[in-house]
C-alpha atoms as a PDB file:
ATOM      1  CA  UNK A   1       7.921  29.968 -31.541  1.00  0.00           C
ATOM      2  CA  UNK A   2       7.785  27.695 -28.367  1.00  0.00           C
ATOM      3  CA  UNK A   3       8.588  24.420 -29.176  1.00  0.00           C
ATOM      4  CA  UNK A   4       7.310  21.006 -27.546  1.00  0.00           C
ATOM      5  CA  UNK A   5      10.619  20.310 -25.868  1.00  0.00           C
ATOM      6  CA  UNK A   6      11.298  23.537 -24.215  1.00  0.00           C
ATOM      7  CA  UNK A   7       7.101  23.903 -23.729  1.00  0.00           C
ATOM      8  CA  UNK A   8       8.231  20.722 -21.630  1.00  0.00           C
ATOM      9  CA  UNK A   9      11.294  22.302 -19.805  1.00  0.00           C
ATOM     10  CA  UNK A  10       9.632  25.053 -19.082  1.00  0.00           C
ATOM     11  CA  UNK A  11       6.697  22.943 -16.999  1.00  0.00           C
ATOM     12  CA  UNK A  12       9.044  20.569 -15.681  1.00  0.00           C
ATOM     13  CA  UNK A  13      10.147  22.503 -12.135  1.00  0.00           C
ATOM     14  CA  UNK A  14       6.544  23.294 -11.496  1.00  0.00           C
ATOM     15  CA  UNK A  15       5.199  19.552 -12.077  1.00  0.00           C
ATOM     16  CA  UNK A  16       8.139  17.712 -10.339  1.00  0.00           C
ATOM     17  CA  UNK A  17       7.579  20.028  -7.098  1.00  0.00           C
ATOM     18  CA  UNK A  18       4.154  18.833  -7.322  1.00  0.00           C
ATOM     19  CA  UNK A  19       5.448  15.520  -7.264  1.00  0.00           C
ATOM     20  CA  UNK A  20       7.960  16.079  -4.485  1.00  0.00           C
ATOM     21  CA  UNK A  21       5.586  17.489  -2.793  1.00  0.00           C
ATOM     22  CA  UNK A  22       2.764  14.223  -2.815  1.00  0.00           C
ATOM     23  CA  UNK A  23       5.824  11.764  -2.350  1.00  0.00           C
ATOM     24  CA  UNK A  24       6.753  14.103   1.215  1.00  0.00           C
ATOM     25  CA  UNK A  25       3.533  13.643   2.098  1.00  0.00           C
ATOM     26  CA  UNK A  26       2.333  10.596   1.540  1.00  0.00           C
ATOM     27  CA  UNK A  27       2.510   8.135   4.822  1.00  0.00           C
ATOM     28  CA  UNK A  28       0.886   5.148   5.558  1.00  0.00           C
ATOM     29  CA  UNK A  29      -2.006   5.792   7.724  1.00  0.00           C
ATOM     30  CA  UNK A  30      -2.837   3.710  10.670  1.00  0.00           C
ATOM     31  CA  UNK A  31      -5.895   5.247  12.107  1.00  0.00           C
ATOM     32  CA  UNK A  32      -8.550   6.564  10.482  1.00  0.00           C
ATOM     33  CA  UNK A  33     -12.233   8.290  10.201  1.00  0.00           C
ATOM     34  CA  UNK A  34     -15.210   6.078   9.973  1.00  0.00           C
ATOM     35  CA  UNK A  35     -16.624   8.897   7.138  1.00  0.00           C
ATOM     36  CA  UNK A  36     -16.503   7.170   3.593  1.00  0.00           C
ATOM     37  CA  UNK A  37     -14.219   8.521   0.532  1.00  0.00           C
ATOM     38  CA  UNK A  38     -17.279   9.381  -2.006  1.00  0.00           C
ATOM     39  CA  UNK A  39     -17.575   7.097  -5.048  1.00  0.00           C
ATOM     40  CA  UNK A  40     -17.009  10.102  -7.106  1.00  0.00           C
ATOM     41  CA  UNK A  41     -13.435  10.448  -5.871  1.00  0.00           C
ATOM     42  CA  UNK A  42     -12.549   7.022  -5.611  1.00  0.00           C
ATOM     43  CA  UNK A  43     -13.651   6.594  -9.425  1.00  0.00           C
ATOM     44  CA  UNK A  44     -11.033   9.796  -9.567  1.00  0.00           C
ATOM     45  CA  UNK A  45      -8.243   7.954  -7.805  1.00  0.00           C
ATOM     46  CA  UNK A  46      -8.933   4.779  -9.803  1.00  0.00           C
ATOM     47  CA  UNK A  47      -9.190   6.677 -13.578  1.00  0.00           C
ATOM     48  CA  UNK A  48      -5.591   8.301 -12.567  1.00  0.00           C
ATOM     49  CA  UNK A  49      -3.570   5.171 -11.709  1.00  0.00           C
ATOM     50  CA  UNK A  50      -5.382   3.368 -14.635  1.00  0.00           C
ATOM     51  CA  UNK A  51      -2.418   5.603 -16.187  1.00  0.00           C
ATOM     52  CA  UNK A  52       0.079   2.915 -14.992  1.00  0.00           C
ATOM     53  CA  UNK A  53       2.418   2.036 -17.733  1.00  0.00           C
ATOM     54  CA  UNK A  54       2.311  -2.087 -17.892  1.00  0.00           C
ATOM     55  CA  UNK A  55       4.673  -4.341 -19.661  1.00  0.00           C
ATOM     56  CA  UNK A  56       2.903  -4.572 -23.331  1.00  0.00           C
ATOM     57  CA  UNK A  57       0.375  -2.373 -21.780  1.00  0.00           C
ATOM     58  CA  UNK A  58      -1.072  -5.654 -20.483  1.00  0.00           C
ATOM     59  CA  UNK A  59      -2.860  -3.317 -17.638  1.00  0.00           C
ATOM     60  CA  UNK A  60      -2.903  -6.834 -15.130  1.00  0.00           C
ATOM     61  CA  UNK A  61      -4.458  -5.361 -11.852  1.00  0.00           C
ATOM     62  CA  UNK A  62      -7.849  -6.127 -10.994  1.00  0.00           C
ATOM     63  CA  UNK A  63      -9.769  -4.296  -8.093  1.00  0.00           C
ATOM     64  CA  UNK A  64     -11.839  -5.105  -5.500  1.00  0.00           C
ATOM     65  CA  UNK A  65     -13.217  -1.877  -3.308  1.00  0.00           C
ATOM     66  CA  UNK A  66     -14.899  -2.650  -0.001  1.00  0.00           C
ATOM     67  CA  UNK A  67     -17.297  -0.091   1.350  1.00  0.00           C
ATOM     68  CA  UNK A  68     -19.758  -0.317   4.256  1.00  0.00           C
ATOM     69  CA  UNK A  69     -20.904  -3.708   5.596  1.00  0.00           C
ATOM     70  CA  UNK A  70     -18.544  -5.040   2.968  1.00  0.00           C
ATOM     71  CA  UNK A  71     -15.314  -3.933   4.929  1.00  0.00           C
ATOM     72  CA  UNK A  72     -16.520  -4.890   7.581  1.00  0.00           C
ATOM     73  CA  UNK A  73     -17.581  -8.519   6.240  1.00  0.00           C
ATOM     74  CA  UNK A  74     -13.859  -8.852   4.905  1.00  0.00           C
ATOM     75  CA  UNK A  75     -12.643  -8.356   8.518  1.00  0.00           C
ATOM     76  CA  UNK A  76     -14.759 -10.401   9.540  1.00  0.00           C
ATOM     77  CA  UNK A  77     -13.645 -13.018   7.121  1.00  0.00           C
ATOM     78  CA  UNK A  78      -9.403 -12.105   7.732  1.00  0.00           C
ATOM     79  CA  UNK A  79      -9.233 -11.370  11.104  1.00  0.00           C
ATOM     80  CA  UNK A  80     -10.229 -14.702  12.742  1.00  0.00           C
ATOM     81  CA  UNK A  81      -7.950 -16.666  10.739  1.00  0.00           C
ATOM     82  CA  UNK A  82      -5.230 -14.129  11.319  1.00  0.00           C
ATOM     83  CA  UNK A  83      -5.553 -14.459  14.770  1.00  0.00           C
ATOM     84  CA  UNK A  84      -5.999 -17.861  14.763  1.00  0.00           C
ATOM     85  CA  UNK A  85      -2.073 -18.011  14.188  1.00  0.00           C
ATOM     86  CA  UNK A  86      -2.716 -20.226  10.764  1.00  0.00           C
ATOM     87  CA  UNK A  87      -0.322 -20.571   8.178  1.00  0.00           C
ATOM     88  CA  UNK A  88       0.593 -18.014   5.822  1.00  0.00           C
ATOM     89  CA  UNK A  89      -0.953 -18.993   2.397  1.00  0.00           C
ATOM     90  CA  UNK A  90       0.542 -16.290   0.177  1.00  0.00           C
ATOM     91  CA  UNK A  91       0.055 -16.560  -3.778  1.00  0.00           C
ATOM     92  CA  UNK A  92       3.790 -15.251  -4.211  1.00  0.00           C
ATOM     93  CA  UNK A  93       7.137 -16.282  -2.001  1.00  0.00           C
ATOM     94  CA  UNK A  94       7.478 -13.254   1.024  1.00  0.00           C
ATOM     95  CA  UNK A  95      11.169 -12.487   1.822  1.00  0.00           C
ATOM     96  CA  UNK A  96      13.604 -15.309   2.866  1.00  0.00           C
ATOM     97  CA  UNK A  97      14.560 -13.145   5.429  1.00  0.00           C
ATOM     98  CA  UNK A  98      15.794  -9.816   6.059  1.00  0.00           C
ATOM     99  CA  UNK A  99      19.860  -9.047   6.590  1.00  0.00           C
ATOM    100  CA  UNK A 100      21.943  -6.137   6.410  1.00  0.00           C
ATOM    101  CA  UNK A 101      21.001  -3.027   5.542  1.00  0.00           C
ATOM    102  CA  UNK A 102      17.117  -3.956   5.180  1.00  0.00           C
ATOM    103  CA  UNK A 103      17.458  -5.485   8.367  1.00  0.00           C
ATOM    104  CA  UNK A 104      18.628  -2.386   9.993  1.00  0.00           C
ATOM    105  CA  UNK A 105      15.565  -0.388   7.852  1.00  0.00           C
ATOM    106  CA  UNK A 106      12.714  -3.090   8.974  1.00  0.00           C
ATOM    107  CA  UNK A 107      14.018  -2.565  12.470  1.00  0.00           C
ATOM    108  CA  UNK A 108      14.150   1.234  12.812  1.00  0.00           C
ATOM    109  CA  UNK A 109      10.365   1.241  11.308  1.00  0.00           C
ATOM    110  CA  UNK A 110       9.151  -1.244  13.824  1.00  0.00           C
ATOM    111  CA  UNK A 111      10.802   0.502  16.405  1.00  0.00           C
ATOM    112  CA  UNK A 112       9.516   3.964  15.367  1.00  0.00           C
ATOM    113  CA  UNK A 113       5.440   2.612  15.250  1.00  0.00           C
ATOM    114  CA  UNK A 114       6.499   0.519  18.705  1.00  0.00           C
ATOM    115  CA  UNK A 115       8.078   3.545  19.934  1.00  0.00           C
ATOM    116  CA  UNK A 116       4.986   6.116  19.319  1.00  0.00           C
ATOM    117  CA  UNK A 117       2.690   3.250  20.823  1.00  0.00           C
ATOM    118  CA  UNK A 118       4.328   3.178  23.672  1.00  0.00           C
ATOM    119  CA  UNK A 119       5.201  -0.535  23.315  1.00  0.00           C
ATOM    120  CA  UNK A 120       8.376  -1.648  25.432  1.00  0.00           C
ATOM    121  CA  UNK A 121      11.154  -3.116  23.140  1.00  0.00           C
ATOM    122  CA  UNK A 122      11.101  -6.774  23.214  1.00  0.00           C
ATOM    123  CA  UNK A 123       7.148  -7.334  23.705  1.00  0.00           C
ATOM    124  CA  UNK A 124       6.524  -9.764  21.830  1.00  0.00           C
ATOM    125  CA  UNK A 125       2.671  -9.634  22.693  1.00  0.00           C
ATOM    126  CA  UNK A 126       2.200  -6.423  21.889  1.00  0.00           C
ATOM    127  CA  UNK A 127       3.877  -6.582  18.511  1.00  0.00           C
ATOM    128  CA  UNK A 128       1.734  -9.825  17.798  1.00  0.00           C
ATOM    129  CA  UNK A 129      -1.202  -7.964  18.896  1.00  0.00           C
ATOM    130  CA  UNK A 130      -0.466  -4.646  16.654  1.00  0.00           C
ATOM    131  CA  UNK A 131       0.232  -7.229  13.381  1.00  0.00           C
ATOM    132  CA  UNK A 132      -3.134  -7.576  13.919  1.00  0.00           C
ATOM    133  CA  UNK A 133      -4.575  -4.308  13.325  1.00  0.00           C
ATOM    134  CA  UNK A 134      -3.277  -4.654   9.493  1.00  0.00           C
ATOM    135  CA  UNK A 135      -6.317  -7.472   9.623  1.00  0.00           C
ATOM    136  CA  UNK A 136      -8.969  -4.709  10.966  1.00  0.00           C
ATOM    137  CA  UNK A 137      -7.555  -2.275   7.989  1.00  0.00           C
ATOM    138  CA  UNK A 138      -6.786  -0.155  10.888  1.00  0.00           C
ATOM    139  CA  UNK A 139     -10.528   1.101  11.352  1.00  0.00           C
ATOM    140  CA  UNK A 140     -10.344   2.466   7.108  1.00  0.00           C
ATOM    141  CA  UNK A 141     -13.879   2.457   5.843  1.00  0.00           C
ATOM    142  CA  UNK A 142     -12.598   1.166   2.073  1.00  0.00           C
ATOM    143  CA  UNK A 143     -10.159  -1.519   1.284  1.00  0.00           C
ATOM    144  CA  UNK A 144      -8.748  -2.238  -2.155  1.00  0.00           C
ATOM    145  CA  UNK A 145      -7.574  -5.548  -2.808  1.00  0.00           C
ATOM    146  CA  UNK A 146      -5.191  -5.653  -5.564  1.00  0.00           C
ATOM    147  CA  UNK A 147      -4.833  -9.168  -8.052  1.00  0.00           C
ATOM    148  CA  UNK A 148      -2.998  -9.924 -10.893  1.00  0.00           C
ATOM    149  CA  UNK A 149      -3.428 -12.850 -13.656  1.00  0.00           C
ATOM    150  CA  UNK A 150      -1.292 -16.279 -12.640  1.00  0.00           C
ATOM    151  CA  UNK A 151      -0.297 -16.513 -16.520  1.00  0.00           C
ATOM    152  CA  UNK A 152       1.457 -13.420 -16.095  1.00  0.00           C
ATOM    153  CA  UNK A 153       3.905 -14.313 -12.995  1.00  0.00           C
ATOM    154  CA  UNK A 154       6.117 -11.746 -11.305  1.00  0.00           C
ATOM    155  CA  UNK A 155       5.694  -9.363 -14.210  1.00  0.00           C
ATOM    156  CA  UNK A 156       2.376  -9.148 -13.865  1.00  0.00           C
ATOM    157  CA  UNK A 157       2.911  -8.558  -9.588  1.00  0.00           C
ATOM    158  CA  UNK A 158       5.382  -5.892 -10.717  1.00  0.00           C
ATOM    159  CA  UNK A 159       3.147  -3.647 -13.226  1.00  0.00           C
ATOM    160  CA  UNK A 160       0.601  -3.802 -10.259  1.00  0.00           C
ATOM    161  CA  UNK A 161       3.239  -2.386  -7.835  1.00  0.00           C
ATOM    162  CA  UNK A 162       3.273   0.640 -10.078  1.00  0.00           C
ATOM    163  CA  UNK A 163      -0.222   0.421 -10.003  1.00  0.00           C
ATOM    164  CA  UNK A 164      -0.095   0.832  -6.046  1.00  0.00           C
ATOM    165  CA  UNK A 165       2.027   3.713  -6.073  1.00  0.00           C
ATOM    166  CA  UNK A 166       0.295   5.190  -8.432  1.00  0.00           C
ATOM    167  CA  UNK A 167      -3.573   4.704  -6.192  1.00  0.00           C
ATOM    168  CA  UNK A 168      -1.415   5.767  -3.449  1.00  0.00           C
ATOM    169  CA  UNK A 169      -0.125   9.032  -5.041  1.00  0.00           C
ATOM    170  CA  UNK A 170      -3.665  10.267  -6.450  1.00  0.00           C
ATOM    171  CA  UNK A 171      -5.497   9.534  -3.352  1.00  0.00           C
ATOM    172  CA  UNK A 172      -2.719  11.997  -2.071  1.00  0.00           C
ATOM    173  CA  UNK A 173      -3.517  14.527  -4.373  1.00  0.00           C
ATOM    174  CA  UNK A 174      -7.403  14.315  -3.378  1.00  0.00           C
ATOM    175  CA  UNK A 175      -6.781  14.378   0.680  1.00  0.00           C
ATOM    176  CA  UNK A 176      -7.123  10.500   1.025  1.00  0.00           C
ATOM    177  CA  UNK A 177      -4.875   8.956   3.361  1.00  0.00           C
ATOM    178  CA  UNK A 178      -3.685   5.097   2.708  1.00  0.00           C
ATOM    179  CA  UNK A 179      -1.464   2.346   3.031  1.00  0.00           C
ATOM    180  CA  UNK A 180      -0.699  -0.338   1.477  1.00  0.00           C
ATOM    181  CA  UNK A 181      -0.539  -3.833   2.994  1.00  0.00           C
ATOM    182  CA  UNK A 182       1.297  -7.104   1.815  1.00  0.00           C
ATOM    183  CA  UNK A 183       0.092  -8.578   5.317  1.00  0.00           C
ATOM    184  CA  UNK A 184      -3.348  -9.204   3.741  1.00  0.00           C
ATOM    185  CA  UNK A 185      -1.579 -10.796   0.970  1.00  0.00           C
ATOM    186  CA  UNK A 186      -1.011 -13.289   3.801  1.00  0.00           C
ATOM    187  CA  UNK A 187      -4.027 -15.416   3.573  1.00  0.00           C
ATOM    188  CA  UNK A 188      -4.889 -14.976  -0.221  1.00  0.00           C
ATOM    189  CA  UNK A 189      -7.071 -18.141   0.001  1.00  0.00           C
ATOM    190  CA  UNK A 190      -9.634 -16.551   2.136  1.00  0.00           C
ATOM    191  CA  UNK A 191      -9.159 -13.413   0.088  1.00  0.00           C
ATOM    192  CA  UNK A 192     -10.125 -14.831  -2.968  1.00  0.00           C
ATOM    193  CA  UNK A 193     -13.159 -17.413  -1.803  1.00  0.00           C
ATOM    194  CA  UNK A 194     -14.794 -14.338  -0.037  1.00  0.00           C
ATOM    195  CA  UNK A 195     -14.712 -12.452  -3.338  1.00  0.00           C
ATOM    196  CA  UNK A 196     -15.480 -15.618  -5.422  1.00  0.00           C
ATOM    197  CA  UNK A 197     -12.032 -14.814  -6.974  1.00  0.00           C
ATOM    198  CA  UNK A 198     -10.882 -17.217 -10.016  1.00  0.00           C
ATOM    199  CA  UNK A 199      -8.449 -19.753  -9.153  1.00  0.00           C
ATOM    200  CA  UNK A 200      -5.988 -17.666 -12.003  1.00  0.00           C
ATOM    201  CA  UNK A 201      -6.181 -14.458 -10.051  1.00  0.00           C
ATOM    202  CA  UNK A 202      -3.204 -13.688  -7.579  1.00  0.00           C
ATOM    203  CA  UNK A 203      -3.579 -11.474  -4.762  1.00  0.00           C
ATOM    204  CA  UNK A 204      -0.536  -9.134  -4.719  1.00  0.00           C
ATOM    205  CA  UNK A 205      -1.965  -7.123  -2.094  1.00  0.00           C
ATOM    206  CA  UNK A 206      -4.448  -4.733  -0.560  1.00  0.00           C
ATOM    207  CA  UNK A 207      -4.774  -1.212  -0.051  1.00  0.00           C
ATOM    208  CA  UNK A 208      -6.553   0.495   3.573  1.00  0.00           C
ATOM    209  CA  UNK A 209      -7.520   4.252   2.727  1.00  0.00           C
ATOM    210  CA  UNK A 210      -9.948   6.687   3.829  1.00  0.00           C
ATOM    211  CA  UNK A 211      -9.560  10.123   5.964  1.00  0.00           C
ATOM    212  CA  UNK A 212      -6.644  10.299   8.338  1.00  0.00           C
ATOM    213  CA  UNK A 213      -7.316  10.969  12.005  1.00  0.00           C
ATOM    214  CA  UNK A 214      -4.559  13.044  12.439  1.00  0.00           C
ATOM    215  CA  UNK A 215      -5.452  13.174  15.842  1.00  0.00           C
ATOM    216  CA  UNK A 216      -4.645   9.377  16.926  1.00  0.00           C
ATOM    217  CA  UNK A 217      -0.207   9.293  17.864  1.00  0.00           C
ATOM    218  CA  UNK A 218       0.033   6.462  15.535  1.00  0.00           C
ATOM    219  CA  UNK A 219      -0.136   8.672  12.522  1.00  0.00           C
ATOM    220  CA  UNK A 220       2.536  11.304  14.042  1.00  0.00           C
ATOM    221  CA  UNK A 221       5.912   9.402  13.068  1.00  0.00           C
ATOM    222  CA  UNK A 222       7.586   9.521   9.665  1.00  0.00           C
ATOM    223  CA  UNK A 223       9.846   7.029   8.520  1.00  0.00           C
ATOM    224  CA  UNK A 224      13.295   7.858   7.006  1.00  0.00           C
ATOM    225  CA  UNK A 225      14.454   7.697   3.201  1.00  0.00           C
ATOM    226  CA  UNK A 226      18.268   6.171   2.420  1.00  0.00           C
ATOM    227  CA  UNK A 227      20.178   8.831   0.709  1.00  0.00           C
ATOM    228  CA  UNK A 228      21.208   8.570  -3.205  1.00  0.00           C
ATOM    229  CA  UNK A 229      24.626   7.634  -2.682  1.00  0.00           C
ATOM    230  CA  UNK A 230      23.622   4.156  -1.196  1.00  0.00           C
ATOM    231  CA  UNK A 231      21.076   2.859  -3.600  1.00  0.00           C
ATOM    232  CA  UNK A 232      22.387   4.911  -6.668  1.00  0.00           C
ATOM    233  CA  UNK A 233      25.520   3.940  -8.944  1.00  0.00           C
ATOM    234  CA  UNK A 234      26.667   6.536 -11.297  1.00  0.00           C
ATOM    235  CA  UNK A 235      28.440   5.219 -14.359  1.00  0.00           C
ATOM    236  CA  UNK A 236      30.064   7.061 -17.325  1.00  0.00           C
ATOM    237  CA  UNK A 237      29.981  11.019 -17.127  1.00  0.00           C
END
């Protein structure tokens, strides 16, 4: 008689390969298609993240999916005021600043997209001028913009990071390329009067996605992952 736990064992290699395998996969996309993801599977991608175990099951995101004229009336909305050099207006505190080791990560993924571009080191025009493409989604046909409730503070910004991951992972699984983006997270004032937003939602951040083109150089570098022994600590046996 099989029971439930070795059922369990017995799926285990076969489900976290298929895991491994999405995680390897997964980048974040900087060029894509102008074809649209079809409601179908973006109700698909949206029904699998809604799996995203919250603290007290409190389930805090709240989506907002652009298609169409609507993307394209969001960048309309961002990109001018992004340009426009104005003052980041941010619903939760972005880092202090970056030192050590993240310093060293931040830099060798700058460098890598700069690198692929074709962007000399040091041009500060250029790399003004690619920040920018986060404000035209980076041609994506769909953007998700991701809030939580105010009530619920940095626990309620941290259930929807699982919820990110998780969007990110299923659009994977169905051939949907994304990436997130804390830069539109930037100006969460326009963000939430274009969308008629409540004053108690927070805008943790938003999410580009639609079909890769795998054809464009931006989308032919992979960043690096640290290895375990420098973010893992190993106590008792």
């Amino acid at each position: 008689m099989t029971t439930d736990a070795s059922a369990a064992s017995a799926a285990a290699p076969f489900s976290i390969e298929v895991l491994e395998e999405l995680l390897a996969q997964r980048f974040s996309c900087r060029a894509y298609k102008p074809e649209p993801v079809p409601r179908a599977i973006i109700e698909r991608i949206l029904r699998a993240a809604q799996r995203t175990p919250s603290w007290c099951n409190s389930q805090p995101w709240q989506v907002v999916i652009t298609s169409g004229e609507a993307t394209q009336r969001l960048r309309d909305a961002l990109y001018p005021v992004a340009a426009s050099g104005a003052p980041a207006s941010g619903d939760f505190a972005f880092p202090r600043e970056y030192r050590g080791v993240y310093l060293e990560r931040r830099r060798e993924s700058g460098f890598q997209l700069y690198n692929t571009l074709g962007i000399a080191r040091g041009d500060k025009i250029a790399y003004a001028q690619q920040a920018l493409e986060n404000f035209k989604f980076f041609g994506a046909p769909h953007v998700a913009i991701i809030t939580t409730d105010e009530a619920l503070g940095v626990y309620g910004a941290v259930d929807c990071g699982g919820y990110v991951n998780n969007f990110l992972l299923a659009a994977q699984a169905l051939g949907i390329a994304t990436v997130p983006q804390a830069a539109l997270a930037f100006h969460s004032a326009v963000i939430r009067e274009h969308f008629s937003l409540g004053e108690h939602r927070r805008v943790v951040c938003g999410i580009s996605f639609g079909y890769a083109d795998h054809d464009h150089k931006i989308n032919s570098y992979r960043t690096s992952r640290a290895a375990i022994d420098e973010v893992a600590t190993f106590v008792g046996d």
